[in-house]
N, C-alpha and C. Protein backbone atom coordinates (compact mmCIF):
# COMPACT_ATOMS: atom_id res chain seq x y z
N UNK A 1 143.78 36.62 95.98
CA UNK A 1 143.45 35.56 96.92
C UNK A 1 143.03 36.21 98.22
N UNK A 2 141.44 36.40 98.68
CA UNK A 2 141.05 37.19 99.64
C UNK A 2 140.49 35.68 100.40
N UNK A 3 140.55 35.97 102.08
CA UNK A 3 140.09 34.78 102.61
C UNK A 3 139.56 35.50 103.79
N UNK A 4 138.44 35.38 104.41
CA UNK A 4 137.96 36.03 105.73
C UNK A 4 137.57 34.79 106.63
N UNK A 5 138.18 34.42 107.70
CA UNK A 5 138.23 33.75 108.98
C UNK A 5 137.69 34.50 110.18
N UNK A 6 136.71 34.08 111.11
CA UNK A 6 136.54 34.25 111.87
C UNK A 6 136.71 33.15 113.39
N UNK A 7 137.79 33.39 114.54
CA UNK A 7 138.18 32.60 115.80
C UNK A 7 137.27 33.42 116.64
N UNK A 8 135.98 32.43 116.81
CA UNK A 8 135.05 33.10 118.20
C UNK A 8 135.80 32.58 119.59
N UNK A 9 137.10 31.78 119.38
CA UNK A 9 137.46 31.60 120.52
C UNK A 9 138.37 32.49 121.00
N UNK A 10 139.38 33.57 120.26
CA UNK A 10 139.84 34.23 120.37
C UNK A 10 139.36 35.64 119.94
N UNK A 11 138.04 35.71 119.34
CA UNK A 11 137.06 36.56 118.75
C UNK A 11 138.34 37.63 118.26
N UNK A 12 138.52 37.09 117.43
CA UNK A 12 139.94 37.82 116.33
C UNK A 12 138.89 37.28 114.28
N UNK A 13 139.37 38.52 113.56
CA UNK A 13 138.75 38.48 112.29
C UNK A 13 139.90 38.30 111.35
N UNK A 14 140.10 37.61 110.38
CA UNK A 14 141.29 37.57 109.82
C UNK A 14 140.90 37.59 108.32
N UNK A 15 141.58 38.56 107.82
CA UNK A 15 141.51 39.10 106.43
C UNK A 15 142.37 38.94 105.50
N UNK A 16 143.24 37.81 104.88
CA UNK A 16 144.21 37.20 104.26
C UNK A 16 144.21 37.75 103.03
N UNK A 17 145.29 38.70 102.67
CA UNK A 17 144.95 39.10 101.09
C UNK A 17 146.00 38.75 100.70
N UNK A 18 147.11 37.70 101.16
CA UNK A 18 147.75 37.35 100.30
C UNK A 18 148.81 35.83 100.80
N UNK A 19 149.17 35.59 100.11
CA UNK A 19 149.98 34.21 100.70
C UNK A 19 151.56 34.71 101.01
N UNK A 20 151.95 35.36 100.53
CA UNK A 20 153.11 35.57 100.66
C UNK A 20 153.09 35.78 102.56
N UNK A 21 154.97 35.31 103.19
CA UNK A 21 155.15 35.31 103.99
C UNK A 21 155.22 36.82 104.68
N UNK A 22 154.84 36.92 106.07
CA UNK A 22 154.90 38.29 106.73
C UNK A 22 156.33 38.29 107.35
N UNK A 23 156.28 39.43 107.21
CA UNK A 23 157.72 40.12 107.25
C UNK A 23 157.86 41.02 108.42
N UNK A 24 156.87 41.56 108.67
CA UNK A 24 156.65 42.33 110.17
C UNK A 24 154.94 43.02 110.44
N UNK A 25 155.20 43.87 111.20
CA UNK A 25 153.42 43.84 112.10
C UNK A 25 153.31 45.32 111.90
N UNK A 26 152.45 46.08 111.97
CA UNK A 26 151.94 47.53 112.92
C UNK A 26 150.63 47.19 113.20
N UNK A 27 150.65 47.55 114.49
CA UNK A 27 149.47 47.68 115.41
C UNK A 27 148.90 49.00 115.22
N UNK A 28 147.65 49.07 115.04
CA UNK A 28 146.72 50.34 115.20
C UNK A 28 145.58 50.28 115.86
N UNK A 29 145.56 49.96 117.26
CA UNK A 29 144.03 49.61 118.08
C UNK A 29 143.86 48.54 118.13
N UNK A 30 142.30 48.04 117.57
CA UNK A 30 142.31 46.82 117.59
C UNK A 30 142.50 46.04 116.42
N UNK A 31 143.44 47.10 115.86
CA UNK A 31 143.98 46.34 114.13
C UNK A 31 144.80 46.12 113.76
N UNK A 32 145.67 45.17 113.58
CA UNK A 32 147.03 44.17 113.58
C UNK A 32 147.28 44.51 111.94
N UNK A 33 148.05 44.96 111.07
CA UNK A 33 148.22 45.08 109.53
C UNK A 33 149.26 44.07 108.96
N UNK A 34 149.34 43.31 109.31
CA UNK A 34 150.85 41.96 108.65
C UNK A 34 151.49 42.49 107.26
N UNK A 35 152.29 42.95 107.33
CA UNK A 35 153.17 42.97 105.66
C UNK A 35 153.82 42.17 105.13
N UNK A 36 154.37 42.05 103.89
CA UNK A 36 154.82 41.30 103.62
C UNK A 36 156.80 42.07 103.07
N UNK A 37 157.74 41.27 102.73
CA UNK A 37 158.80 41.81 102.67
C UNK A 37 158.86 43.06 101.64
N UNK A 38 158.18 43.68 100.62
CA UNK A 38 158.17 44.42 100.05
C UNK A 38 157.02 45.64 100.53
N UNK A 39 156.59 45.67 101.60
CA UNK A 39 156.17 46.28 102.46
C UNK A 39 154.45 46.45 102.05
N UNK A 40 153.97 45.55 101.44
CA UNK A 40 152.18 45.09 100.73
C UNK A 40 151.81 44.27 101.88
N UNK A 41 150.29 45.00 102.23
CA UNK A 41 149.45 44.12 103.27
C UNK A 41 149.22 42.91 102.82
N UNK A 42 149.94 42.19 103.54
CA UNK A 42 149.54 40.57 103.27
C UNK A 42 147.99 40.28 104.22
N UNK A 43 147.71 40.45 105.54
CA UNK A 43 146.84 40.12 106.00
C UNK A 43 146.38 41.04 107.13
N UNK A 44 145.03 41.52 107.31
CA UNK A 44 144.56 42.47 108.72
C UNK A 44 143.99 41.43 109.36
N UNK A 45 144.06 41.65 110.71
CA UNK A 45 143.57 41.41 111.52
C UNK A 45 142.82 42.09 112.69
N UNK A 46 141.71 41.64 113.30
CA UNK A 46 140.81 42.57 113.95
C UNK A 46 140.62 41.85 115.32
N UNK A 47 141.04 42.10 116.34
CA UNK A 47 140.72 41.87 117.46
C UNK A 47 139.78 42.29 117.99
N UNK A 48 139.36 41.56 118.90
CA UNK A 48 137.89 41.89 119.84
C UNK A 48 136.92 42.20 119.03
N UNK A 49 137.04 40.99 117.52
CA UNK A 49 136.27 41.46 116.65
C UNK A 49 134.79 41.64 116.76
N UNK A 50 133.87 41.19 117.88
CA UNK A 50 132.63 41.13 118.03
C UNK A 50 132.34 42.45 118.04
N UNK A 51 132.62 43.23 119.07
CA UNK A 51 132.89 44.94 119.52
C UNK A 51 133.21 45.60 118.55
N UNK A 52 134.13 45.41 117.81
CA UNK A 52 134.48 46.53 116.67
C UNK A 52 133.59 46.08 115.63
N UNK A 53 133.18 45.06 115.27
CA UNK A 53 132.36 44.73 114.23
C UNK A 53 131.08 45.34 114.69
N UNK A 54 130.23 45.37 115.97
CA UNK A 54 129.29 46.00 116.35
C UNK A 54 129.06 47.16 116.37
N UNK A 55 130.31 47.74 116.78
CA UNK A 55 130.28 49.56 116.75
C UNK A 55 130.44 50.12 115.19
N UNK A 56 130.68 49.18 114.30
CA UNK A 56 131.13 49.28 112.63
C UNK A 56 129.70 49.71 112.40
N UNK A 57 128.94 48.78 112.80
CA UNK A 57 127.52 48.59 112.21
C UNK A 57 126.76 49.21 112.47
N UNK A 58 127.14 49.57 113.93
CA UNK A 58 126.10 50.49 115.04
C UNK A 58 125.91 51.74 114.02
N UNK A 59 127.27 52.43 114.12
CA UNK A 59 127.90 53.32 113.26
C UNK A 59 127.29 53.85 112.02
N UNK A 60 127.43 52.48 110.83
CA UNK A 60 126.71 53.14 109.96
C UNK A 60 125.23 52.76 109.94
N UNK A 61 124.75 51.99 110.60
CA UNK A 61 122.92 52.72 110.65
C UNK A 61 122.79 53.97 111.36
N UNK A 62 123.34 54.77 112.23
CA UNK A 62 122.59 55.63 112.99
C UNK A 62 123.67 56.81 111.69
N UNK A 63 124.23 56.64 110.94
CA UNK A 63 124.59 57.89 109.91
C UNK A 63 123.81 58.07 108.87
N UNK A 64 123.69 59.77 108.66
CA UNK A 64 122.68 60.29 108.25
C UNK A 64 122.88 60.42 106.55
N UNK A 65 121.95 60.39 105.84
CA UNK A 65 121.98 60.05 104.35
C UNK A 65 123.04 61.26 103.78
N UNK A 66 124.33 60.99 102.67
CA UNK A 66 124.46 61.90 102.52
C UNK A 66 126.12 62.09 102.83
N UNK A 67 126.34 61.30 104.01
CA UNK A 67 127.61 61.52 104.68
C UNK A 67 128.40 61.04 104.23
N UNK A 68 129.77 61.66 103.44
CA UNK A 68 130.56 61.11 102.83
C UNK A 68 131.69 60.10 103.71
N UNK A 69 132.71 60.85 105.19
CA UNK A 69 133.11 60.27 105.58
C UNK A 69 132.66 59.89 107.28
N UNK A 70 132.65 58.71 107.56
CA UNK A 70 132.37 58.01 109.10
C UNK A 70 134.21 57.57 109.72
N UNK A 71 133.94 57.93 110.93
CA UNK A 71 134.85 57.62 111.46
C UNK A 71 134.68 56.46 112.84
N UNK A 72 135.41 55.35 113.35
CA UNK A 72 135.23 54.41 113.96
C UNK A 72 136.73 54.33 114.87
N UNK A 73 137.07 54.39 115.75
CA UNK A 73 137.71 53.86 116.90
C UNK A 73 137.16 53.09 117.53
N UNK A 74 138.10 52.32 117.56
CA UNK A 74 138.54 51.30 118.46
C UNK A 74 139.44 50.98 119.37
């Protein structure tokens, strides 16, 4: 059960991979990871998703044919 939401009012991206209830958080930048009690990503979340979604993209057009790994901060 995958669900992708986008709040342009809070320009937050929400990536639901599961129904089960969250159990606690880690923050990594602008990326929120929700678990669930057996410690499985229930849902990511992406803040200031316009920006990180832009620099995602920016990102991989200007990489050169060939390149196995890209890296992105946020």
């Amino acid at each position: 059960m995958n669900k992708v939401t986008y709040d342009g009012v809070g320009d937050t991206l929400s990536i639901l991979l599961s129904k089960k209830q969250i159990a606690y958080a880690e923050e990594h930048g602008a990326v929120i990871v929700n678990y669930d009690a057996k410690g499985k990503p229930a849902e990511i979340e992406i803040l200031n998703a316009s920006k990180f979604m832009g620099d995602l993209l920016s990102t991989i057009i200007k990489a050169k044919a060939g390149e196995k790994q890209l890296e992105i901060t946020a």
